[in-house]
N, C-alpha and C. Protein backbone atom coordinates (compact mmCIF):
# COMPACT_ATOMS: atom_id res chain seq x y z
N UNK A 1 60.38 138.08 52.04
CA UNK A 1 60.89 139.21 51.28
C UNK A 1 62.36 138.98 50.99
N UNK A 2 62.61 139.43 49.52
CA UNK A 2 64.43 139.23 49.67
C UNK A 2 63.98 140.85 48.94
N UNK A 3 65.79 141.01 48.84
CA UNK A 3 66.24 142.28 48.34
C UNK A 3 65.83 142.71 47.28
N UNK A 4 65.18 141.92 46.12
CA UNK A 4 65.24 142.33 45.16
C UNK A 4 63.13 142.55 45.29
N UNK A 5 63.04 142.84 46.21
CA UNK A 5 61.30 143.32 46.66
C UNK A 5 61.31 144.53 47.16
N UNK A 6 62.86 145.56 47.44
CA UNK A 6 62.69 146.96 48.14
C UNK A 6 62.02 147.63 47.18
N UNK A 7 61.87 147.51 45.99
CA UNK A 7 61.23 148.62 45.43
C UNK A 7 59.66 148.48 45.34
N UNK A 8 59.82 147.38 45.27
CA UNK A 8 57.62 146.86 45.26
C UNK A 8 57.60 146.89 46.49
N UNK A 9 58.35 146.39 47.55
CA UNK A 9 57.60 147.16 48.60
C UNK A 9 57.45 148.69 49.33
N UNK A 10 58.11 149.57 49.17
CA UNK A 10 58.27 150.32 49.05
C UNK A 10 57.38 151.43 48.04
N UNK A 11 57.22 150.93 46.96
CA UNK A 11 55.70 151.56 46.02
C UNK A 11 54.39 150.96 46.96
N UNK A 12 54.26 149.82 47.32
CA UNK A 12 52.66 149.43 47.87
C UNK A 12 52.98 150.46 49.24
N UNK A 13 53.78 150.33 50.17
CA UNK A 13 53.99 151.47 51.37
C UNK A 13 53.21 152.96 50.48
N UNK A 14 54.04 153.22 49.86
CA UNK A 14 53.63 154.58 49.59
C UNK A 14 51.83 154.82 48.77
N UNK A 15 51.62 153.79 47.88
CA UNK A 15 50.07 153.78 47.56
C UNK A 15 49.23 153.56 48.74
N UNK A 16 49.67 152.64 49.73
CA UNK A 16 48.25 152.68 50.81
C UNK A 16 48.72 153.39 51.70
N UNK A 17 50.03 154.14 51.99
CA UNK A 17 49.57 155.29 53.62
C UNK A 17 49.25 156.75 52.25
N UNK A 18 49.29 156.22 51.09
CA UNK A 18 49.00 157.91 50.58
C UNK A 18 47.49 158.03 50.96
N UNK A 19 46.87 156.52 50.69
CA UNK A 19 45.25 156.44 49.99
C UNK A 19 45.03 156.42 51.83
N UNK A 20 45.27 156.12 52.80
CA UNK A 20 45.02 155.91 54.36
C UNK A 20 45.48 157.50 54.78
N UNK A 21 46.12 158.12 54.78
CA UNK A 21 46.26 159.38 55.43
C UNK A 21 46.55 160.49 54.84
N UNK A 22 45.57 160.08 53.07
CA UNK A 22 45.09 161.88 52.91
C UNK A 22 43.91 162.47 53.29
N UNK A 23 44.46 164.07 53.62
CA UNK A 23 44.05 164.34 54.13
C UNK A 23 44.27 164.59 55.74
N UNK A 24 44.34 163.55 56.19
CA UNK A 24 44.74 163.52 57.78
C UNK A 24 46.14 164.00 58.04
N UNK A 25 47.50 163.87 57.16
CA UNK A 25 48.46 164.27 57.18
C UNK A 25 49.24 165.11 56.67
N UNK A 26 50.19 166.05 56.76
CA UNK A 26 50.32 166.84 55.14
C UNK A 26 51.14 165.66 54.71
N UNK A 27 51.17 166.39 53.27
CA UNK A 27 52.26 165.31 51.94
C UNK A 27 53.40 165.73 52.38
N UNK A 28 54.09 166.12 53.44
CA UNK A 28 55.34 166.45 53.94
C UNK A 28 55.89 165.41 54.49
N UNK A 29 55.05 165.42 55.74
CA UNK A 29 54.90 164.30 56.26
C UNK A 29 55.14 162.75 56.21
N UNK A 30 54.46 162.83 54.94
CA UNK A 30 53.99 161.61 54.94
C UNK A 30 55.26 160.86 53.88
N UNK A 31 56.21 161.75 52.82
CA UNK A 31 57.06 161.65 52.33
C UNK A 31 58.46 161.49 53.45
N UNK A 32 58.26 162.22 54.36
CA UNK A 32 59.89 161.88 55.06
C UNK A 32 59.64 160.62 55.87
N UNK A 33 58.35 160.14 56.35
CA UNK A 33 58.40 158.68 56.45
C UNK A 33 58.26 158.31 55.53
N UNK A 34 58.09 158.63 54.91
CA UNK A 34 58.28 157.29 53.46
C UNK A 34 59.93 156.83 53.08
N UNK A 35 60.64 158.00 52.81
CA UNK A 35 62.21 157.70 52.83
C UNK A 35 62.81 157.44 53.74
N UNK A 36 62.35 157.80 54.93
CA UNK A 36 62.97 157.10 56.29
C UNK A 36 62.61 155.05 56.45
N UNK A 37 61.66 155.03 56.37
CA UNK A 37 60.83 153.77 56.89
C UNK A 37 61.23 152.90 55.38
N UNK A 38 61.14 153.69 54.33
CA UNK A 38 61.21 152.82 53.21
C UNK A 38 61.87 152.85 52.74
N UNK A 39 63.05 153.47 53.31
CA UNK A 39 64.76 153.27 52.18
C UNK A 39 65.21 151.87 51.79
N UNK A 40 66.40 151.91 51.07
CA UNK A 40 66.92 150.20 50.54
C UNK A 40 67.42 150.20 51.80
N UNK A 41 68.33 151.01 53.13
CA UNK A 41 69.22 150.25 53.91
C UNK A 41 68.16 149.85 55.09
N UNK A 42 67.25 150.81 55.24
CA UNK A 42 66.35 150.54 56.30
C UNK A 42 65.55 149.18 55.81
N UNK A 43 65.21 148.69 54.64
CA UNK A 43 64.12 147.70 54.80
C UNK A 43 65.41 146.70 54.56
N UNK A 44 66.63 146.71 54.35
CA UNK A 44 67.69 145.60 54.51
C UNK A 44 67.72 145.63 56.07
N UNK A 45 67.95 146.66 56.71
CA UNK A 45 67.47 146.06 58.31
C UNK A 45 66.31 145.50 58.66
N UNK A 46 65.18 145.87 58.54
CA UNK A 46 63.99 145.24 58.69
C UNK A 46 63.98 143.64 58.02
N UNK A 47 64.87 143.15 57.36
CA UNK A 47 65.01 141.96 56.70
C UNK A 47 65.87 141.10 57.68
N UNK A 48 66.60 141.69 57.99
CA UNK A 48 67.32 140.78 58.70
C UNK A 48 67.37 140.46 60.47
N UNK A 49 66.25 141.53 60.53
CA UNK A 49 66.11 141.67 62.41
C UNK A 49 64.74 141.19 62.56
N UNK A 50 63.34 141.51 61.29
CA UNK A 50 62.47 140.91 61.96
C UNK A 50 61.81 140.35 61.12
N UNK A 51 60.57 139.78 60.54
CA UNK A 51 60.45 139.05 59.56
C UNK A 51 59.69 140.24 58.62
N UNK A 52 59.65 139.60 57.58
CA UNK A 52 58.93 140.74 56.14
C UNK A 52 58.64 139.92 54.97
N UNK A 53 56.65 139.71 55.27
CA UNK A 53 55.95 138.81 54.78
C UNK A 53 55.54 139.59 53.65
N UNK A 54 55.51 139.15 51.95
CA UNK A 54 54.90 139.57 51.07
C UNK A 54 53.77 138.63 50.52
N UNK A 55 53.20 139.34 50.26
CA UNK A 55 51.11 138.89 49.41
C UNK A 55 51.24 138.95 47.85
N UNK A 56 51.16 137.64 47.51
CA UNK A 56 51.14 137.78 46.09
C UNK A 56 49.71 137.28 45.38
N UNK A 57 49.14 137.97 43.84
CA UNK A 57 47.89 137.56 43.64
C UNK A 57 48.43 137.42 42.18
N UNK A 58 48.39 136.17 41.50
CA UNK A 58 49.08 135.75 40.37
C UNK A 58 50.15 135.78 40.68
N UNK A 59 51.24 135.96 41.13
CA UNK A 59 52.61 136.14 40.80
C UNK A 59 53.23 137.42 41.20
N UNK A 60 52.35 138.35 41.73
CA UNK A 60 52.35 140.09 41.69
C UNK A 60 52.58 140.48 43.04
N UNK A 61 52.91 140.95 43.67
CA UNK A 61 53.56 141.44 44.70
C UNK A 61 52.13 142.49 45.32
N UNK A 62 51.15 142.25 45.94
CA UNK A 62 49.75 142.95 46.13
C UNK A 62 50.11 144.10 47.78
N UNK A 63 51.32 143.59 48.60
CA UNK A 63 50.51 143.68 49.74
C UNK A 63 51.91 143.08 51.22
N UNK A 64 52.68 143.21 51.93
CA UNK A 64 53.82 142.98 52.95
C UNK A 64 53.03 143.80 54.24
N UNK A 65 53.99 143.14 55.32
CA UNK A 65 53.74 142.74 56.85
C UNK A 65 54.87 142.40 57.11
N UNK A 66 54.95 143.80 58.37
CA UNK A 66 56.65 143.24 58.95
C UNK A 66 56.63 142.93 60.41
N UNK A 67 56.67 142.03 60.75
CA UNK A 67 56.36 142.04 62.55
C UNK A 67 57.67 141.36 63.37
N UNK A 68 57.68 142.56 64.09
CA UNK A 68 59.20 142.18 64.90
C UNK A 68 59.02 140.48 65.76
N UNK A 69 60.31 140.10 66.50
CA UNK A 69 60.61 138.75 66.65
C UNK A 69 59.77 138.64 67.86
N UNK A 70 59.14 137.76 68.40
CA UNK A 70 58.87 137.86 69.78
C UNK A 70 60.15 137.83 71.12
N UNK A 71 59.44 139.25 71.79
CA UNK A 71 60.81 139.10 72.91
C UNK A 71 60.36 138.62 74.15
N UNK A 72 61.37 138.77 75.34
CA UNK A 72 61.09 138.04 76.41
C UNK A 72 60.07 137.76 77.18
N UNK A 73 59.18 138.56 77.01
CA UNK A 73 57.83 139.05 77.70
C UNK A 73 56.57 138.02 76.55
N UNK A 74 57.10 137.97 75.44
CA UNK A 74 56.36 137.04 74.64
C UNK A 74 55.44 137.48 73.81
N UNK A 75 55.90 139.18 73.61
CA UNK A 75 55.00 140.37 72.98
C UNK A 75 55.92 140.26 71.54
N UNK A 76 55.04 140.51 70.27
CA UNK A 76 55.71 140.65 68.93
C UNK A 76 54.74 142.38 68.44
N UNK A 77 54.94 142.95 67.25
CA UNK A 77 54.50 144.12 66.87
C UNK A 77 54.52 143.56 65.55
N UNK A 78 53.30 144.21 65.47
CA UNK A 78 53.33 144.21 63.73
C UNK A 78 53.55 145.62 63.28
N UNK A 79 54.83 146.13 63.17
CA UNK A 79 55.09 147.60 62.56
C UNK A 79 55.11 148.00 61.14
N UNK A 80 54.27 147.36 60.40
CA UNK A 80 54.27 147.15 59.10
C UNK A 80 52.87 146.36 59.02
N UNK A 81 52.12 147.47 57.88
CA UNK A 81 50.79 146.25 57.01
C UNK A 81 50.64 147.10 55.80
N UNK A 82 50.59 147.02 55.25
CA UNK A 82 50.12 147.42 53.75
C UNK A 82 49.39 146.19 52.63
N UNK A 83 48.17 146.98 51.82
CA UNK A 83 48.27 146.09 50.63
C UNK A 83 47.15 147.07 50.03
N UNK A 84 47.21 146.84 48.50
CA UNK A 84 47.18 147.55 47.31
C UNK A 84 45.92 147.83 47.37
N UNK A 85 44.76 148.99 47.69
CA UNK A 85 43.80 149.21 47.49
C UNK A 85 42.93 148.13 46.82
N UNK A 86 43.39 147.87 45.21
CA UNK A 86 42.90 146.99 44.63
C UNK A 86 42.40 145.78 45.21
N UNK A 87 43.02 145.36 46.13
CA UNK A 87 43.02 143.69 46.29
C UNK A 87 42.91 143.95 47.77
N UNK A 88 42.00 145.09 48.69
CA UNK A 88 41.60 144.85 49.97
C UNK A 88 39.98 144.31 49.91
N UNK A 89 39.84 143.69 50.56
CA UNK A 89 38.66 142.77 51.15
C UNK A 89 38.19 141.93 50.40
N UNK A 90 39.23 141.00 49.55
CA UNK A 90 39.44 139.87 49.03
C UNK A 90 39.96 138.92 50.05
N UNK A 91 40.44 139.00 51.30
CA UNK A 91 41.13 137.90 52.26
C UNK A 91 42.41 137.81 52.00
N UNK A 92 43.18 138.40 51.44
CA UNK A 92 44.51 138.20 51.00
C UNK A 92 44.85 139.36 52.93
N UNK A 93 44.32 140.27 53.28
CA UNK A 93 44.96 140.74 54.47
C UNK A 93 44.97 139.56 55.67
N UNK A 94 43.73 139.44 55.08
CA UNK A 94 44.01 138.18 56.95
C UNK A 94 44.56 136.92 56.73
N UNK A 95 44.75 136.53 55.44
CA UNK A 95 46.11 135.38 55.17
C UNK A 95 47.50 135.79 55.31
N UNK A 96 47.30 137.39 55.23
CA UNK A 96 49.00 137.70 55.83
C UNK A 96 49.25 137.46 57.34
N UNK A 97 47.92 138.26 57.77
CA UNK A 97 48.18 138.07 58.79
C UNK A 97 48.10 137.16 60.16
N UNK A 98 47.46 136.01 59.42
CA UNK A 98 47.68 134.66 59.58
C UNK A 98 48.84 134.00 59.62
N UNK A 99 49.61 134.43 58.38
CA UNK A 99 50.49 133.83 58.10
C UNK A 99 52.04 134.57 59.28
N UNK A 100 51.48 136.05 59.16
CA UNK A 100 52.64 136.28 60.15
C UNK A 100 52.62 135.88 61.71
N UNK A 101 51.31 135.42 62.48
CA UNK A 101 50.83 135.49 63.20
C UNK A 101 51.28 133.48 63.42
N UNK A 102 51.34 132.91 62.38
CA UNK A 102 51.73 131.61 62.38
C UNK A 102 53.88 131.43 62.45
N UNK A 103 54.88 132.20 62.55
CA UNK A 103 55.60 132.93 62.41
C UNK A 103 56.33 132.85 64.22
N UNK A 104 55.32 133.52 64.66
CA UNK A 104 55.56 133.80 66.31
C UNK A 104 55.25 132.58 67.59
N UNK A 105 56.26 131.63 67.10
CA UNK A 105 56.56 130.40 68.04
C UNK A 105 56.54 131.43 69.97
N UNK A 106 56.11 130.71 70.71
CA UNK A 106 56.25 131.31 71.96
C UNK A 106 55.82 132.54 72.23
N UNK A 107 54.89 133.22 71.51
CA UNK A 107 54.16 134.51 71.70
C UNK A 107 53.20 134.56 71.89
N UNK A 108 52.86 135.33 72.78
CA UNK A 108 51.71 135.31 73.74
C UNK A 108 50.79 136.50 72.98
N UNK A 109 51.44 137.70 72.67
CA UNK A 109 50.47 138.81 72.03
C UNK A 109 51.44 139.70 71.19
N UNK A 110 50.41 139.88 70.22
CA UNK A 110 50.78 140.60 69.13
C UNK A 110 50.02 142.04 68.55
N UNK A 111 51.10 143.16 68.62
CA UNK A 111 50.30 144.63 69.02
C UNK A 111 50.52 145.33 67.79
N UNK A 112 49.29 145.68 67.54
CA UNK A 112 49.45 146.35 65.92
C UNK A 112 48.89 148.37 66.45
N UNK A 113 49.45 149.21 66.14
CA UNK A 113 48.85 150.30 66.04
C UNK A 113 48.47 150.74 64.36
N UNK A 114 47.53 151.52 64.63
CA UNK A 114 46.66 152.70 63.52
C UNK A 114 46.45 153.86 63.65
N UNK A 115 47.31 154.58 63.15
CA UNK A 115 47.48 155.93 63.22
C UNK A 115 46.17 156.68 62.45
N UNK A 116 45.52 157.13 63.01
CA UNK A 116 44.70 158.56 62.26
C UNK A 116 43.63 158.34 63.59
N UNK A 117 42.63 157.54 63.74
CA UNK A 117 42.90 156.04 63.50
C UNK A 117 42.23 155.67 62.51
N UNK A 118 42.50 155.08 61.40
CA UNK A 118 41.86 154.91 60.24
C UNK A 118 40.65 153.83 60.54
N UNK A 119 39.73 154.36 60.09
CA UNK A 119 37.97 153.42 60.64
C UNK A 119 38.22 151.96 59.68
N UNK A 120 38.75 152.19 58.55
CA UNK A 120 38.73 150.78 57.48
C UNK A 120 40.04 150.14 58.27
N UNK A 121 41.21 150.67 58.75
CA UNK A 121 41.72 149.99 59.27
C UNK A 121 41.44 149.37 60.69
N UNK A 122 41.18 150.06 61.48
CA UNK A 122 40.43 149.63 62.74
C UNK A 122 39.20 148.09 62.47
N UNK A 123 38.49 148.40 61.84
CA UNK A 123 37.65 147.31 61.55
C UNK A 123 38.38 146.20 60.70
N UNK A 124 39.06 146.40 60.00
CA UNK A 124 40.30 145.40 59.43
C UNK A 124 40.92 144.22 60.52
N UNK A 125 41.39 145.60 61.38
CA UNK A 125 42.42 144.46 62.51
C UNK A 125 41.41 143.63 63.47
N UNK A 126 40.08 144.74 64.00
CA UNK A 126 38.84 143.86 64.99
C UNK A 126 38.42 142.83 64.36
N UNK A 127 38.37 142.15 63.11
CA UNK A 127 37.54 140.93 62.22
C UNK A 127 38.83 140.08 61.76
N UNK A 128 40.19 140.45 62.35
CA UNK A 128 41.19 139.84 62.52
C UNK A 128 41.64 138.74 64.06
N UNK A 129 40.79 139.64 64.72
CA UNK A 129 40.95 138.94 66.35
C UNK A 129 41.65 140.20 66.84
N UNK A 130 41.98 141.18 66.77
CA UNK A 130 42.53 142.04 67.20
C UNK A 130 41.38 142.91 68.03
N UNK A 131 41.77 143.32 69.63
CA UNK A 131 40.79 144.05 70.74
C UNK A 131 41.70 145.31 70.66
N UNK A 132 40.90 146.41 70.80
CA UNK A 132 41.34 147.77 71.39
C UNK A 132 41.81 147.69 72.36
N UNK A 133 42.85 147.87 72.85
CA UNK A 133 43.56 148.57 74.01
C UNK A 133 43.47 149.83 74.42
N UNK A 134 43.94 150.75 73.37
CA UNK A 134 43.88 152.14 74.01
C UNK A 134 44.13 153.27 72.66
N UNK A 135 43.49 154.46 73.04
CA UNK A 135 43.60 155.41 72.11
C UNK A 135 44.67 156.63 72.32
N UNK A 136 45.85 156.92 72.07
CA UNK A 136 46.36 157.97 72.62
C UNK A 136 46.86 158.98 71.64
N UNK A 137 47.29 159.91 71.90
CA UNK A 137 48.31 161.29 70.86
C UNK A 137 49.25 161.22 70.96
N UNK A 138 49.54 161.36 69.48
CA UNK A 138 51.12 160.87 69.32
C UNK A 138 51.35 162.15 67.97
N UNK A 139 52.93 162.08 68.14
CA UNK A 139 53.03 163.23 66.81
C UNK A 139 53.84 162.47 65.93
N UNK A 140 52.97 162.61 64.42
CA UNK A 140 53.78 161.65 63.30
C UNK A 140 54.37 162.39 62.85
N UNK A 141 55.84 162.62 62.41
CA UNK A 141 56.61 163.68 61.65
C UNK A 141 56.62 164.98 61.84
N UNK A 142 55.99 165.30 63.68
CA UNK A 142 55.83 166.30 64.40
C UNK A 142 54.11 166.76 64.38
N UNK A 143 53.38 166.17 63.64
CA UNK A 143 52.32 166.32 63.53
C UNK A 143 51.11 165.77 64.50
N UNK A 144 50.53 165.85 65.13
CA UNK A 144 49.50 165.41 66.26
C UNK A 144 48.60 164.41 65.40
N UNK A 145 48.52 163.35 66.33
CA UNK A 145 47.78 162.17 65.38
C UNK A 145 47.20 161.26 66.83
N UNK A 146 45.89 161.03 66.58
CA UNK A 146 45.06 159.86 67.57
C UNK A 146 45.93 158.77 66.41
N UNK A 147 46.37 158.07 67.79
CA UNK A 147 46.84 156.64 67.35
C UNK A 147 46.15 155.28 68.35
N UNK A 148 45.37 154.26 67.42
CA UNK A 148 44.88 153.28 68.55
C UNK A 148 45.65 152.48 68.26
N UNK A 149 45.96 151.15 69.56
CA UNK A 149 46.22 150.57 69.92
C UNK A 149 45.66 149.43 70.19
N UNK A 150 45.85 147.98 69.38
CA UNK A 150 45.65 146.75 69.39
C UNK A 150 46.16 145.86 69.87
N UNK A 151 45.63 144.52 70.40
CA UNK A 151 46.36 143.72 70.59
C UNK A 151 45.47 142.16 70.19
N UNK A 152 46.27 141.10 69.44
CA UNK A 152 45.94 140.10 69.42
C UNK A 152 46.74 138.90 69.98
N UNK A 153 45.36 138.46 70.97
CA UNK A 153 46.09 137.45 72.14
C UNK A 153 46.36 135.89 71.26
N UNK A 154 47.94 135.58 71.07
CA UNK A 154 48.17 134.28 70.36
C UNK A 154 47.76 133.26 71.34
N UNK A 155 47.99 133.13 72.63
CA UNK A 155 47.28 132.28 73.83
C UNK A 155 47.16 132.70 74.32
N UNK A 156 45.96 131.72 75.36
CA UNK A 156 45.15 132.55 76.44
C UNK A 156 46.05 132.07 77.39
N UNK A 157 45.94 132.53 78.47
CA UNK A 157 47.40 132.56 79.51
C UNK A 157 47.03 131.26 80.70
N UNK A 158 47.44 131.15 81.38
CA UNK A 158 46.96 129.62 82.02
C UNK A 158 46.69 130.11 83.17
N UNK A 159 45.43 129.79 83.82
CA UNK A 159 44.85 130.31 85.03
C UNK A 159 45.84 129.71 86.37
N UNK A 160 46.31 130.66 87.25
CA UNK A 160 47.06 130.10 88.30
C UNK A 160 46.35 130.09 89.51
């Protein structure tokens, strides 16, 4: 991602959590994360602290993945997935996330959450390599939300 992608990314953010959590959220909601999470200064931080992978189909900007650096423990997050209704379950998601997942030198696991929990997303991340961990309540923008919890193991750990 460079700078001159805040605004396409930032439109695909807002087309897939509109098309993923209506309904489940109000449009209140779902707008003050949108200007929070998707401002120009916030995704210039997200650029420069953790990586921010974009999906292109022709030339077109379809689809970004932002997953923090791996830290000491050898855990990374993917706090960021989006891509364009249009162009889901073509394989363009699990080449991102391949690709971000290729990214994390020295990482052992990589933890994605899904807020609602969205069923297309849930089955998205499980046919990714991604296992359930855990289901808990969380409040999005003060709002009560089942959020699950993933994790995909980059190595298996060495038997001692």
């Amino acid at each position: 991602m460079t700078p001159n992608d805040i605004n396409t990314v930032r439109q695909i953010a807002e087309i897939s959590r509109r098309r993923a959590y209506e309904g489940l959220l109000p449009a209140q909601a779902l707008e003050q994360s949108l200007n929070r999470d998707y401002s120009a200064p916030m995704l210039m931080k997200r650029m420069e602290k953790t990586t921010m992978l974009i999906a292109e189909h022709e030339g077109m900007p379809i689809g970004f993945a932002n997953i923090t650096r791996v830290d000491e423990d050898g855990d990374a997050e993917l706090t960021a997935f989006h891509l364009l209704p249009q162009v889901e379950g073509l394989g363009y998601g699990h080449r991102l996330i391949e690709a971000g997942i290729s990214r994390l030198e020295g990482g052992l696991r990589l933890f994605a959450y899904v807020e609602g929990p969205d069923s297309e997303a849930c089955s998205f991340f499980e046919g990714c390599g991604f296992e359930l961990l855990d289901e808990f309540e969380e409040l999005f923008e003060g709002y009560p939300t089942l959020t699950a919890q993933y994790v995909h193991y980059l190595k298996t750990p060495a038997l001692v």
